[in-house]
N, C-alpha and C. Protein backbone atom coordinates (compact mmCIF):
# COMPACT_ATOMS: atom_id res chain seq x y z
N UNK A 1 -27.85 24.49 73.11
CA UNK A 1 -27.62 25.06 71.82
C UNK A 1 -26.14 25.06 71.45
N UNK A 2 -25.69 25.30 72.56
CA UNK A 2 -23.69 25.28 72.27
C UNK A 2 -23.09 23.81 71.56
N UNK A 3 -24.09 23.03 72.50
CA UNK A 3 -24.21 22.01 71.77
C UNK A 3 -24.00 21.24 70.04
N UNK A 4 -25.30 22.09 69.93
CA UNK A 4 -25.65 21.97 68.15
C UNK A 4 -24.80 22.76 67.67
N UNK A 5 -24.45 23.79 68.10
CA UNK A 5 -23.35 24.45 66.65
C UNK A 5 -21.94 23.43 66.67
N UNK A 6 -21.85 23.32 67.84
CA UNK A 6 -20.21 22.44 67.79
C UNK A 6 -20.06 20.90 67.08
N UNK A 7 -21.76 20.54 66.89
CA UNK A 7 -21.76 19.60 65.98
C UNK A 7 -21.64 19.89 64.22
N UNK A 8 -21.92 20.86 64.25
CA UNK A 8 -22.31 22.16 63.07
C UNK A 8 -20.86 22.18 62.31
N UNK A 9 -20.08 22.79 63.08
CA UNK A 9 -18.83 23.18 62.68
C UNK A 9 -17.80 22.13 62.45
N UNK A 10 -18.37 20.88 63.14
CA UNK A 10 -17.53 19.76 63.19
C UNK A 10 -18.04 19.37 61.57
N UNK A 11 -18.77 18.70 61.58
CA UNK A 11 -19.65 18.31 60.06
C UNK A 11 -18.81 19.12 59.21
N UNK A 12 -18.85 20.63 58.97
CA UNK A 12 -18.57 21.67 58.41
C UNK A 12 -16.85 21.12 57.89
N UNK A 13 -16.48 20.94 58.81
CA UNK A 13 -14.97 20.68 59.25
C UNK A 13 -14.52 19.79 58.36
N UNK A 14 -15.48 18.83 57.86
CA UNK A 14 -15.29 17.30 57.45
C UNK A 14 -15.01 17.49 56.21
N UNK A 15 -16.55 18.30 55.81
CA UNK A 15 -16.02 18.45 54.40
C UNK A 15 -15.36 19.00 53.50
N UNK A 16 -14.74 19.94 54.19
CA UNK A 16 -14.11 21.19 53.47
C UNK A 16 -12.12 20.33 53.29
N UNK A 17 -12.17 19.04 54.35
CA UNK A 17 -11.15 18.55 54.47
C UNK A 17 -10.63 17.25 53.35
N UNK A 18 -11.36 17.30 52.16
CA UNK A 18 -11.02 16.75 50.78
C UNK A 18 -12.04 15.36 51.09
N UNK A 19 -13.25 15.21 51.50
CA UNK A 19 -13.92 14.40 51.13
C UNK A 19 -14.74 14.46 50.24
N UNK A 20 -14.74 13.69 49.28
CA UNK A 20 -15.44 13.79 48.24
C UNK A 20 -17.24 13.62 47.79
N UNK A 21 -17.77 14.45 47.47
CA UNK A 21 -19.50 14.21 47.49
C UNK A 21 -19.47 13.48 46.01
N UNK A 22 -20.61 12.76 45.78
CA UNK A 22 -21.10 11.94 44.87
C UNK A 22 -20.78 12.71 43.93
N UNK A 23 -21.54 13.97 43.88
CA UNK A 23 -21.72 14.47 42.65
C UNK A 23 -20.44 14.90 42.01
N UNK A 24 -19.04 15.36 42.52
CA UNK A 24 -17.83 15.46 41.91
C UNK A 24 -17.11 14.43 41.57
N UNK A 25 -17.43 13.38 41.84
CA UNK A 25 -16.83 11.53 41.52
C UNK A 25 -17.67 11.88 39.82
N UNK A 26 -18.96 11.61 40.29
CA UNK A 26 -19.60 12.06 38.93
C UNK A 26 -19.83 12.81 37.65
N UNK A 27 -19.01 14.10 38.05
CA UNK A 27 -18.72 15.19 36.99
C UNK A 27 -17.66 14.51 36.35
N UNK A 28 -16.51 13.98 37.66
CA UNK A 28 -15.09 13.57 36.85
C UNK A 28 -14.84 12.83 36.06
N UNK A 29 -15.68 11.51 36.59
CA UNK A 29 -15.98 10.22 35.47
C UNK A 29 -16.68 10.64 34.31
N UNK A 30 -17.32 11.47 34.15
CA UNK A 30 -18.33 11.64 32.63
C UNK A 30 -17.49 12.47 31.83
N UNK A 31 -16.33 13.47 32.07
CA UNK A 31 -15.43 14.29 31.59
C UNK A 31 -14.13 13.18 31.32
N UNK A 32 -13.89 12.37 32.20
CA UNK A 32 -12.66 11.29 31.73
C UNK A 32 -13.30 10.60 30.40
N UNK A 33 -14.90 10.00 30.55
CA UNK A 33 -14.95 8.84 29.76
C UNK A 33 -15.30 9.81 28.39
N UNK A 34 -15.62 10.95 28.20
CA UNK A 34 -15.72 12.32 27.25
C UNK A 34 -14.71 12.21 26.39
N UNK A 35 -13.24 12.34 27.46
CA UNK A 35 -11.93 12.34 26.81
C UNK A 35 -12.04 11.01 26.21
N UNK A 36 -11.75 10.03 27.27
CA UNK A 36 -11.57 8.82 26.71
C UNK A 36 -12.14 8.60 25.19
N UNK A 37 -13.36 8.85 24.54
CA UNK A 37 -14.37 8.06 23.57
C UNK A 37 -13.22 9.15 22.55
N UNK A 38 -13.05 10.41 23.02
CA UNK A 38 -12.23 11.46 21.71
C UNK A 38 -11.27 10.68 21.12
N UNK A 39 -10.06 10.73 22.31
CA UNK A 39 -9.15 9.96 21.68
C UNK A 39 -9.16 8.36 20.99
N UNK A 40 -10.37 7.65 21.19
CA UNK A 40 -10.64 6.37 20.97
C UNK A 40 -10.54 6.65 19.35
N UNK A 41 -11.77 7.73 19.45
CA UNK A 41 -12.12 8.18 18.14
C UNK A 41 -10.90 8.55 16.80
N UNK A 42 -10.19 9.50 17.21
CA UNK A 42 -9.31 10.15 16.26
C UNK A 42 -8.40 9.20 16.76
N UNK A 43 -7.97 8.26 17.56
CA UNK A 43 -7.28 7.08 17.47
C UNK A 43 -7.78 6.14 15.79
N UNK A 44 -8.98 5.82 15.62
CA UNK A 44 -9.27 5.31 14.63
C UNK A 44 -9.34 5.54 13.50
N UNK A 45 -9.26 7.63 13.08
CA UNK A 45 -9.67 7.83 12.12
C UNK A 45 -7.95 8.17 11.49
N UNK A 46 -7.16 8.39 12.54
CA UNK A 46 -5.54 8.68 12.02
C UNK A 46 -5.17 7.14 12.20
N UNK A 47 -5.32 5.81 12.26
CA UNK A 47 -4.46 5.05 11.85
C UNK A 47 -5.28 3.79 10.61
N UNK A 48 -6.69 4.40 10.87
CA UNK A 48 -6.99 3.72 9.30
C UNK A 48 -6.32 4.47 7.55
N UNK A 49 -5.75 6.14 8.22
CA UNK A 49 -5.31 7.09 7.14
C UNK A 49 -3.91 6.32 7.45
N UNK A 50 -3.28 6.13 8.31
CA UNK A 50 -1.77 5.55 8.14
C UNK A 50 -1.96 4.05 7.64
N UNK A 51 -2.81 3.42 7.85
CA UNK A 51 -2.97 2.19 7.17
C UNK A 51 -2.62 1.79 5.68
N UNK A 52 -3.71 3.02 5.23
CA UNK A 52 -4.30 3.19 3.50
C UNK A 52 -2.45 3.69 2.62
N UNK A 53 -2.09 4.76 3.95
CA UNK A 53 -0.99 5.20 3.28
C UNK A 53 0.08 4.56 3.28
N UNK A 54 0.34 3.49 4.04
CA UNK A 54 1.20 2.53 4.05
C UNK A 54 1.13 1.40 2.86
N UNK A 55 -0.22 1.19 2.88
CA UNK A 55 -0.75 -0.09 1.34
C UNK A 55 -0.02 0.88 0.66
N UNK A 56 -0.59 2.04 0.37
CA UNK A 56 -0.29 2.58 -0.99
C UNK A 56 0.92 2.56 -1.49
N UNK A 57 2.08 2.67 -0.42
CA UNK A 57 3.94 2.47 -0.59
C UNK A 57 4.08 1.76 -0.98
N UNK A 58 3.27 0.40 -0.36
CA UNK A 58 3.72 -0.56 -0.40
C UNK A 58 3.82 -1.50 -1.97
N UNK A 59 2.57 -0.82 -2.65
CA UNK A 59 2.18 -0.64 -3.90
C UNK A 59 3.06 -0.30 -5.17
N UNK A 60 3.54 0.99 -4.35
CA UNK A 60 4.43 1.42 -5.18
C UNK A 60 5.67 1.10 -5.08
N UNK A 61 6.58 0.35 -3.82
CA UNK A 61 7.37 -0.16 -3.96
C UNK A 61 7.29 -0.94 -4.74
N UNK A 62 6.35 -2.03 -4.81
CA UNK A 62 6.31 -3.26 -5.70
C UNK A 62 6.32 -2.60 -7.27
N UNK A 63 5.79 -1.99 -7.39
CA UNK A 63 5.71 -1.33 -9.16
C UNK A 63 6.86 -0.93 -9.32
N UNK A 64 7.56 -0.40 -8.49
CA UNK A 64 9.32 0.22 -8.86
C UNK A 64 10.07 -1.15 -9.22
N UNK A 65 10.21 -2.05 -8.17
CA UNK A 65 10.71 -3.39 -8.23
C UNK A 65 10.33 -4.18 -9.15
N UNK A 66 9.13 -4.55 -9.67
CA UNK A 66 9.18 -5.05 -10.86
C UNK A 66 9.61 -4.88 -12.15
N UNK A 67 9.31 -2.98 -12.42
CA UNK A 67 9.94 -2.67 -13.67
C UNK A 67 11.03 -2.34 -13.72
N UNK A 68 11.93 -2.05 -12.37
CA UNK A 68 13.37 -2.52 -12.80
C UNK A 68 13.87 -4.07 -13.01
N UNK A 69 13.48 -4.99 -12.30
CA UNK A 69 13.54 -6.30 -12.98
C UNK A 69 13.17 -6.40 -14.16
N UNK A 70 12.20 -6.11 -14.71
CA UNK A 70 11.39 -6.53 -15.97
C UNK A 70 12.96 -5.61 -17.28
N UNK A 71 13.12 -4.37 -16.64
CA UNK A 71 14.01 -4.40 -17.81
C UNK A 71 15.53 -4.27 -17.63
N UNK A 72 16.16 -4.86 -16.10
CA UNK A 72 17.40 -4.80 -15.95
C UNK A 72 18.17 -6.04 -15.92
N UNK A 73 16.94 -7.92 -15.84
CA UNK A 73 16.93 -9.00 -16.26
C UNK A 73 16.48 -9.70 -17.08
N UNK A 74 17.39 -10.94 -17.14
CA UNK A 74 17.01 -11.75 -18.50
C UNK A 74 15.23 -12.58 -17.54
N UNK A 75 15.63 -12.71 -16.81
CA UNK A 75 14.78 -13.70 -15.55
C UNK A 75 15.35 -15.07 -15.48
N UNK A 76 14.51 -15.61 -14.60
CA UNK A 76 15.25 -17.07 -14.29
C UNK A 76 14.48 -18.36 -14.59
N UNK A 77 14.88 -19.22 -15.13
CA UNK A 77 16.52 -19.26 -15.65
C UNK A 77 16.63 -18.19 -16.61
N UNK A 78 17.42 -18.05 -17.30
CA UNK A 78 17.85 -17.45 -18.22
C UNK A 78 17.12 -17.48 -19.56
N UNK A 79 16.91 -19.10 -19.42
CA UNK A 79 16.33 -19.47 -20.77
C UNK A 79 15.06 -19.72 -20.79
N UNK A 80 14.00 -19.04 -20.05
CA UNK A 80 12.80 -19.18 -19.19
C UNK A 80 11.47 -19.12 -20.44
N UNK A 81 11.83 -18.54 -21.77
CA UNK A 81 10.85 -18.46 -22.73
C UNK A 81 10.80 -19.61 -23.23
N UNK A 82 11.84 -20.73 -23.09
CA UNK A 82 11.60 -22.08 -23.47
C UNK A 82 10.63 -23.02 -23.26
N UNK A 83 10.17 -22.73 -21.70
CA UNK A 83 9.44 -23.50 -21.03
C UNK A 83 8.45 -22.16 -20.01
N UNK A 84 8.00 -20.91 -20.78
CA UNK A 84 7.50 -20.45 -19.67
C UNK A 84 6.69 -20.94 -18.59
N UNK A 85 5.98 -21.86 -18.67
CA UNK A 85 5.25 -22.29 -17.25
C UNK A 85 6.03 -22.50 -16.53
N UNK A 86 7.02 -22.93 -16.66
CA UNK A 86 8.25 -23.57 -15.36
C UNK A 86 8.69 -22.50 -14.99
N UNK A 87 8.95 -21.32 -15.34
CA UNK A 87 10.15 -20.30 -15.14
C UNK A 87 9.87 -19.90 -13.82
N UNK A 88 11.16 -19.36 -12.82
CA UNK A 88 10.68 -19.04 -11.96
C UNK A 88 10.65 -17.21 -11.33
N UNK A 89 10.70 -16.61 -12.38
CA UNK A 89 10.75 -15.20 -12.64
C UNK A 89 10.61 -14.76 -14.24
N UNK A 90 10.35 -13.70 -14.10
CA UNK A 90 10.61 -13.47 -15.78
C UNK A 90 11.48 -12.23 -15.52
N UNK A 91 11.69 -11.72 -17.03
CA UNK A 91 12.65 -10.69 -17.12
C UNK A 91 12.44 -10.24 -18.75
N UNK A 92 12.30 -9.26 -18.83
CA UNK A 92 12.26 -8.99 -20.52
C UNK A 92 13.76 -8.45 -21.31
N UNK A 93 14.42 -8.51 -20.30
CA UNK A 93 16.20 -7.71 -21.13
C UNK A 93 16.96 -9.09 -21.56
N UNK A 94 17.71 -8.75 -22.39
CA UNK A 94 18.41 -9.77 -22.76
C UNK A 94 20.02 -9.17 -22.00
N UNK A 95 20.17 -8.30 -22.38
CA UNK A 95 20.89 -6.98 -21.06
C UNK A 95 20.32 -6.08 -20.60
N UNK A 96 21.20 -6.16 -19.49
CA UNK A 96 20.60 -4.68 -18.94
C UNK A 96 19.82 -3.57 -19.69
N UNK A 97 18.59 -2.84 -19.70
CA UNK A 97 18.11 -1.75 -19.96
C UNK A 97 17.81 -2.62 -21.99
N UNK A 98 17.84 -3.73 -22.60
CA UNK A 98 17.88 -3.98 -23.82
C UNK A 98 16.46 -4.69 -23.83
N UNK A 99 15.63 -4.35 -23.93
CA UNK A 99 14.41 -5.55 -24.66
C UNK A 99 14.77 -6.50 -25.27
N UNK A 100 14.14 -7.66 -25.53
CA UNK A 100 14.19 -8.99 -25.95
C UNK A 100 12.96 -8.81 -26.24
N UNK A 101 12.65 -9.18 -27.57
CA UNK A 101 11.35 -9.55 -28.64
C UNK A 101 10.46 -10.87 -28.16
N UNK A 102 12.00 -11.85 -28.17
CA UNK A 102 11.19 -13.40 -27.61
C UNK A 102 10.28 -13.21 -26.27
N UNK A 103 11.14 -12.35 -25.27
CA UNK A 103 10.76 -12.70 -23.51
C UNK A 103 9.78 -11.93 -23.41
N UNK A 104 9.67 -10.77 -24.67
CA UNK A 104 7.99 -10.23 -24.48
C UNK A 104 6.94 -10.66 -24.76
N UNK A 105 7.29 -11.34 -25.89
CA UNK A 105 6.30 -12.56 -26.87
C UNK A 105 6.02 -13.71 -25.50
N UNK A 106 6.67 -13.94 -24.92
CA UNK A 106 6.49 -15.23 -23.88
C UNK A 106 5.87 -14.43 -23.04
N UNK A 107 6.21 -13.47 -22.77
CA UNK A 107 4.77 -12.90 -21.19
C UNK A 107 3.88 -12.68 -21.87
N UNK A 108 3.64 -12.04 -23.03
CA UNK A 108 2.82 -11.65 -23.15
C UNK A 108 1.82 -12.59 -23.63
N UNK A 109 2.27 -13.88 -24.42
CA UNK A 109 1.07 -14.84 -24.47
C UNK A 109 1.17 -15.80 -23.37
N UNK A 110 1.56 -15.89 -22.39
CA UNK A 110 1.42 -16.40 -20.83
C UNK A 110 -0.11 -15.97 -20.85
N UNK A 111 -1.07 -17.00 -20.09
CA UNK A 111 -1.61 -16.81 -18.96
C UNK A 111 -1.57 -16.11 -18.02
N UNK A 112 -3.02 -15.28 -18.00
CA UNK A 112 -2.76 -13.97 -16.58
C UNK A 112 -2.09 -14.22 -15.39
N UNK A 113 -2.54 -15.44 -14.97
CA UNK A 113 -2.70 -16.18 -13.43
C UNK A 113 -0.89 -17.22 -13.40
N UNK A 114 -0.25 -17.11 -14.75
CA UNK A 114 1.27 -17.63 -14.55
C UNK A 114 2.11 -15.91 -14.82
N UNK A 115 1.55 -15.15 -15.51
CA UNK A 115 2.28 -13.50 -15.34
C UNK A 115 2.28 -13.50 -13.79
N UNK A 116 1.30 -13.08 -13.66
CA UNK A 116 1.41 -12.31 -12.10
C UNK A 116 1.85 -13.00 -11.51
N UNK A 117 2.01 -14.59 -11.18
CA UNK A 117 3.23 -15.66 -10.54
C UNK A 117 4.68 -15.41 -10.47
N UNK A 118 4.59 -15.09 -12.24
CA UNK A 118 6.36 -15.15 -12.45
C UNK A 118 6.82 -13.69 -12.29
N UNK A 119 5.93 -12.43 -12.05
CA UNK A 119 6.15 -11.00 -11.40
C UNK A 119 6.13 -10.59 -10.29
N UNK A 120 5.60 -11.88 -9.32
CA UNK A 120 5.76 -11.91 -8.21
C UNK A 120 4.88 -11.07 -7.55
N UNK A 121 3.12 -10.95 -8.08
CA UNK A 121 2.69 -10.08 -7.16
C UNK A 121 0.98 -10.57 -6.92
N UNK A 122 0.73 -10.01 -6.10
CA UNK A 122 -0.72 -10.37 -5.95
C UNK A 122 -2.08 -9.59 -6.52
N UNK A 123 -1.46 -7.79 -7.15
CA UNK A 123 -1.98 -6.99 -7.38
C UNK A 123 -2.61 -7.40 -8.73
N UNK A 124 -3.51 -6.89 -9.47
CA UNK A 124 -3.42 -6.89 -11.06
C UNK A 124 -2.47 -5.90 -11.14
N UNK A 125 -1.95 -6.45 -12.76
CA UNK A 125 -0.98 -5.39 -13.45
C UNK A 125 -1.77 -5.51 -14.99
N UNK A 126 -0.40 -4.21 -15.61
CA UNK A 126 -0.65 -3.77 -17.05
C UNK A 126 0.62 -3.26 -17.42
N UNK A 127 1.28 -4.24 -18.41
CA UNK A 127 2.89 -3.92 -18.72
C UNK A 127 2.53 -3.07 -19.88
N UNK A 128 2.73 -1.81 -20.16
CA UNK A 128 2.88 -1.32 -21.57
C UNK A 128 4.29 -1.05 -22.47
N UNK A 129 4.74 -1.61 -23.25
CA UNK A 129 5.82 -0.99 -24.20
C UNK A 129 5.62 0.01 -25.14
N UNK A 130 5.99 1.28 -24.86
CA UNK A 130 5.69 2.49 -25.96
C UNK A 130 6.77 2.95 -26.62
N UNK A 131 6.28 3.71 -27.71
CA UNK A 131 7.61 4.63 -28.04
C UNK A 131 7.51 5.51 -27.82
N UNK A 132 8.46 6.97 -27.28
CA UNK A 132 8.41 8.32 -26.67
C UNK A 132 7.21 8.77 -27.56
N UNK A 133 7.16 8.73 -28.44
CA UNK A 133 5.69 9.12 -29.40
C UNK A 133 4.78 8.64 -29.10
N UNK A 134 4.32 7.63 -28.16
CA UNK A 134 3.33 6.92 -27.57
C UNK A 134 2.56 6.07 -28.35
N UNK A 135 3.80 5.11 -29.24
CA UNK A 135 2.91 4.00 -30.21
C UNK A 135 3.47 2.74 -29.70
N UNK A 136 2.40 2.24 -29.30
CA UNK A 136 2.03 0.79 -28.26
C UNK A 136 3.10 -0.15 -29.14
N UNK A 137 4.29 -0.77 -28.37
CA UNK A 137 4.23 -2.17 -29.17
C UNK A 137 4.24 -2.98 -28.66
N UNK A 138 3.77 -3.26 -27.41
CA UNK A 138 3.36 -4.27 -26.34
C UNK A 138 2.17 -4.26 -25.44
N UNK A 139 1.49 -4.65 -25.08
CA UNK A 139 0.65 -4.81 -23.77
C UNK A 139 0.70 -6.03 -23.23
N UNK A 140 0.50 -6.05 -21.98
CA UNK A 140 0.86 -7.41 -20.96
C UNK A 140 -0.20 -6.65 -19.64
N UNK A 141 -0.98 -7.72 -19.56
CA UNK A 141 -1.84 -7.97 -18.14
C UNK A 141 -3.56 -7.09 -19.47
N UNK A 142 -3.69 -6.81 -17.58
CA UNK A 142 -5.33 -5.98 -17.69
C UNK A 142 -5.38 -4.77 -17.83
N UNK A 143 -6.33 -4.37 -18.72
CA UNK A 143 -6.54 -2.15 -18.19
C UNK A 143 -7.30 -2.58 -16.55
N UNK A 144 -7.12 -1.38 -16.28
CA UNK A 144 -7.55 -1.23 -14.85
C UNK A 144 -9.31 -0.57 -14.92
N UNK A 145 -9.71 -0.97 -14.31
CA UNK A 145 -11.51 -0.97 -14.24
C UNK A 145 -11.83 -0.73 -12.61
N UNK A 146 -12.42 0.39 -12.73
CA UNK A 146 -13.01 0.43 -11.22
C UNK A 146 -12.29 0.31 -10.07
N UNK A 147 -11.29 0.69 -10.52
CA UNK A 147 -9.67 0.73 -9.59
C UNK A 147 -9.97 1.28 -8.31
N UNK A 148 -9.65 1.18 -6.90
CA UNK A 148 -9.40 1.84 -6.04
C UNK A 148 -8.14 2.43 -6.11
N UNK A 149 -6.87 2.06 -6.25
CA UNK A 149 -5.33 2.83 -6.74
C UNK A 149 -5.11 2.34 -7.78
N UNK A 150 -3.97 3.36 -8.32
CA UNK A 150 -3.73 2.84 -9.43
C UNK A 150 -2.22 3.30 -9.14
N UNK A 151 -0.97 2.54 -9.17
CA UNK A 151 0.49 3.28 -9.21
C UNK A 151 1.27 2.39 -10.51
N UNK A 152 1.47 3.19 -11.63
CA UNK A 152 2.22 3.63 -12.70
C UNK A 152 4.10 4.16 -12.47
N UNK A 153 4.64 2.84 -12.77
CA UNK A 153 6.09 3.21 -12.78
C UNK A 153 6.31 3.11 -14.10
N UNK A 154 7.20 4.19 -14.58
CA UNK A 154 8.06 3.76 -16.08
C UNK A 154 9.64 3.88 -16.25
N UNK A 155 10.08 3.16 -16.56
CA UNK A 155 11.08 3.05 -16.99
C UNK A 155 11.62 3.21 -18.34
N UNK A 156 12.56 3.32 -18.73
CA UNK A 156 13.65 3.68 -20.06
C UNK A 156 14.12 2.49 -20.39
N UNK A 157 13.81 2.11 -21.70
CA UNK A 157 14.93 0.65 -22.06
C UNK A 157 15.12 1.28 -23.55
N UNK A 158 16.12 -0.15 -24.60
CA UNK A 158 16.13 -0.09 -25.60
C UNK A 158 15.08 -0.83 -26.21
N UNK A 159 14.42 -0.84 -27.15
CA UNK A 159 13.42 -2.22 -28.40
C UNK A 159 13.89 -1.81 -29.67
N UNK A 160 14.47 -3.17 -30.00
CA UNK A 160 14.85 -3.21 -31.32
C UNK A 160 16.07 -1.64 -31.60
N UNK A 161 16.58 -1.47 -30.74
CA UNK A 161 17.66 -0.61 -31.07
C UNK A 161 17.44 0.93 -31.04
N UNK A 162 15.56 1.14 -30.72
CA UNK A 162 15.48 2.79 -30.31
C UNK A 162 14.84 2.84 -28.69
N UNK A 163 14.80 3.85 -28.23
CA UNK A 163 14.09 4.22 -27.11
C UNK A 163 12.73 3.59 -26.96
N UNK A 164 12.49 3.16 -25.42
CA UNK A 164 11.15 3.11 -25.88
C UNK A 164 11.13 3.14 -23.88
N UNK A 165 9.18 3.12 -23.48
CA UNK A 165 9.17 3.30 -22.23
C UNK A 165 8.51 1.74 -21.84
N UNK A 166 8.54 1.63 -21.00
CA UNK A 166 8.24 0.19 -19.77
C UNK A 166 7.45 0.96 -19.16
N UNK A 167 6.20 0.82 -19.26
CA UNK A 167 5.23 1.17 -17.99
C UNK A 167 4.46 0.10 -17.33
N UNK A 168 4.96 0.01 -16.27
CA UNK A 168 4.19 -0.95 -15.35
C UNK A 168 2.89 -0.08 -14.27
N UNK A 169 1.52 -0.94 -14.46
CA UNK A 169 0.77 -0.60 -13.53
C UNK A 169 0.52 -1.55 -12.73
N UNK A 170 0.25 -0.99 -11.34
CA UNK A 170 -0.38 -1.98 -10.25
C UNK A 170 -1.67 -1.34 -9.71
N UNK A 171 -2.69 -2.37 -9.50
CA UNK A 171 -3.59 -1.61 -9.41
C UNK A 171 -4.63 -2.76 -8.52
N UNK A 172 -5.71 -1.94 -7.60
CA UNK A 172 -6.06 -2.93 -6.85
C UNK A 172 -7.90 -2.77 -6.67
């Protein structure tokens, strides 16, 4: 019998000395791969939100950048309403912050698909010229329909010698 216990205590001995039974390999792995799938998860749902919010800058950078071009240049060349298909930018100022009658008349009877070329963008747009009273004397591009964003920059110029606003939309 002295026997059997000293085998007893030995066994005993073994395990208490960090060998591991099945079943705690098993708790640990199903609690790692637990964690694991979480963070997989809210891995996906915070960088499709940094994604969306990054387009959206990116959006609106471009809408800032165009309507300060649109009314702080003549565009290029210079003399680009001559030959608008060729031009390789447009610009509606004749100076800085001044509208030009001709270079609006030339975008605005442009072709959609040579505008958005010579504005340099891939988005649809919608150029509006208003007066602080909000009476249209321009439109250029599309209204926006069934928009997923929509980013609206405006700017301040002169037309014909009073105030008026530059609103550019981009919209996708």
């Amino acid at each position: 019998m002295a026997d059997r216990s000293a085998t007893n205590s030995a066994f005993g001995r073994a395990a208490s000395k960090g060998q591991a039974v099945p079943l705690d390999f098993v708790a640990g792995l199903f609690i790692f791969m637990v964690l694991l799938a979480y963070f997989v998860i809210i891995w996906d749902i915070y960088s499709t939100r940094y994604i969306e919010h990054g387009e959206g800058g990116n959006l609106e950078t471009h809408a800032i950048s165009i309507a300060e071009t649109l009314v702080s240049s003549p565009g290029h060349p210079f003399n680009w309403t001559l030959a608008p298909l060729e031009a390789q930018s447009a610009g509606l100022a004749s100076r800085p912050n001044r509208l030009d009658t001709y270079r609006i008349a030339a975008l605005e009877s442009m072709p959609y698909a040579y505008a958005k070329r010579l504005l340099g963008t891939d988005s649809d747009f919608l150029i509006k010229i208003e007066s602080p009273e909000g009476a249209r004397y321009s439109t250029i591009g599309h209204e926006a329909v069934n928009s997923t964003r929509i980013v609206e920059v405006t700017r301040i110029a002169t037309y014909n010698g009073a105030p008026a606003f530059v609103k550019v939309q981009l919209y996708e």
